[in-house]
Protein backbone atom coordinates (compact mmCIF):
# COMPACT_ATOMS: atom_id res chain seq x y z
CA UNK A 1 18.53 35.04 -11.77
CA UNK A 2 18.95 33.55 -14.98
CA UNK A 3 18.51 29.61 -13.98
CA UNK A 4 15.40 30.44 -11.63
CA UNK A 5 12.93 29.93 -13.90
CA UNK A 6 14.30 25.93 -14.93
CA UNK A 7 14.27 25.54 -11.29
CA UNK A 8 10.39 25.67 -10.84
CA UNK A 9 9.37 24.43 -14.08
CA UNK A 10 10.00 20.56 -15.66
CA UNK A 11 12.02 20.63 -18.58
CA UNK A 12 10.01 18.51 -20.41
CA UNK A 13 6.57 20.13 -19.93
CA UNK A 14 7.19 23.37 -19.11
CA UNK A 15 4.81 23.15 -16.02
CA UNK A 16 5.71 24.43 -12.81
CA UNK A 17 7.21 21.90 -10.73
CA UNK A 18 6.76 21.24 -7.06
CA UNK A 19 8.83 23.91 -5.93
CA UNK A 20 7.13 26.24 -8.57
CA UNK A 21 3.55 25.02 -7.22
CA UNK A 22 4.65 25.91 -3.83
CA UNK A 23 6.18 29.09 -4.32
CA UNK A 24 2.80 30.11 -6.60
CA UNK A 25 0.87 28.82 -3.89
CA UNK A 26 2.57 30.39 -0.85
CA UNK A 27 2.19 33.87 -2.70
CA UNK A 28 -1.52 33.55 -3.37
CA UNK A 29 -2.43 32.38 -0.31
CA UNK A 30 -0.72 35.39 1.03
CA UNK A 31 -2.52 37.90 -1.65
CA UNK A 32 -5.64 35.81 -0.32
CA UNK A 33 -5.53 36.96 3.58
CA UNK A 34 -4.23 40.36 2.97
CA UNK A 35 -7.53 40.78 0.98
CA UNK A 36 -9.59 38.45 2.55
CA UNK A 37 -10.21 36.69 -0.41
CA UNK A 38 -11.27 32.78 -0.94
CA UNK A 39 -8.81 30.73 -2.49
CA UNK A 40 -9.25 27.55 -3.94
CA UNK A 41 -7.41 24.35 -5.09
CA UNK A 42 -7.31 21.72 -7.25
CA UNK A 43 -5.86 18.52 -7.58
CA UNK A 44 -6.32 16.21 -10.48
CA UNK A 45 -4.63 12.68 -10.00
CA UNK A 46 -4.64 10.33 -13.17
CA UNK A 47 -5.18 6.82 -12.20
CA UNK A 48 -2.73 4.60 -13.64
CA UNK A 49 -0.31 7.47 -14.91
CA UNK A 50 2.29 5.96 -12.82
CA UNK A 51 1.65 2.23 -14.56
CA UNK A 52 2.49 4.42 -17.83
CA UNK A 53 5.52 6.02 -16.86
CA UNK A 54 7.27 2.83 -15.54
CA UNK A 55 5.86 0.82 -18.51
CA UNK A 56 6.63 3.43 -21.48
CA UNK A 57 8.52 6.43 -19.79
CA UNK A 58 8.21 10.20 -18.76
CA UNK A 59 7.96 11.25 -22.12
CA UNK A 60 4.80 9.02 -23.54
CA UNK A 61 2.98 9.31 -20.10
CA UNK A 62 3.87 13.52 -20.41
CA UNK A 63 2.44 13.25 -24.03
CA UNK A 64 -1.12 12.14 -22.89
């Protein structure tokens, strides 16, 4: 469907989204037992990002 891919990406950044990161993740974690494959994860928090984006907004915080 046309509108799928704006549903699991942010507008602004392009990135997947949380429903994009979980239907990426459910789908390789599936590849991963079929094969019996590893599969690792992870997750980089930015401390203070959320200071940013209620000080200067979405877009400057997105921009660093």
């Amino acid at each position: 469907a046309k509108g799928f891919p704006m549903a699991i990406t942010d507008e602004l950044t392009g990135l997947f989204n949380r429903r994009g990161f979980l239907t990426i993740a459910e789908r390789e974690v599936k590849l991963a037992k079929r094969y019996k494959k590893e599969i690792f994860m992870l997750y980089v928090d930015l401390d203070g990002l959320k200071m940013i984006n209620d000080t200067f907004g979405h877009m400057e915080a997105t921009r660093l």
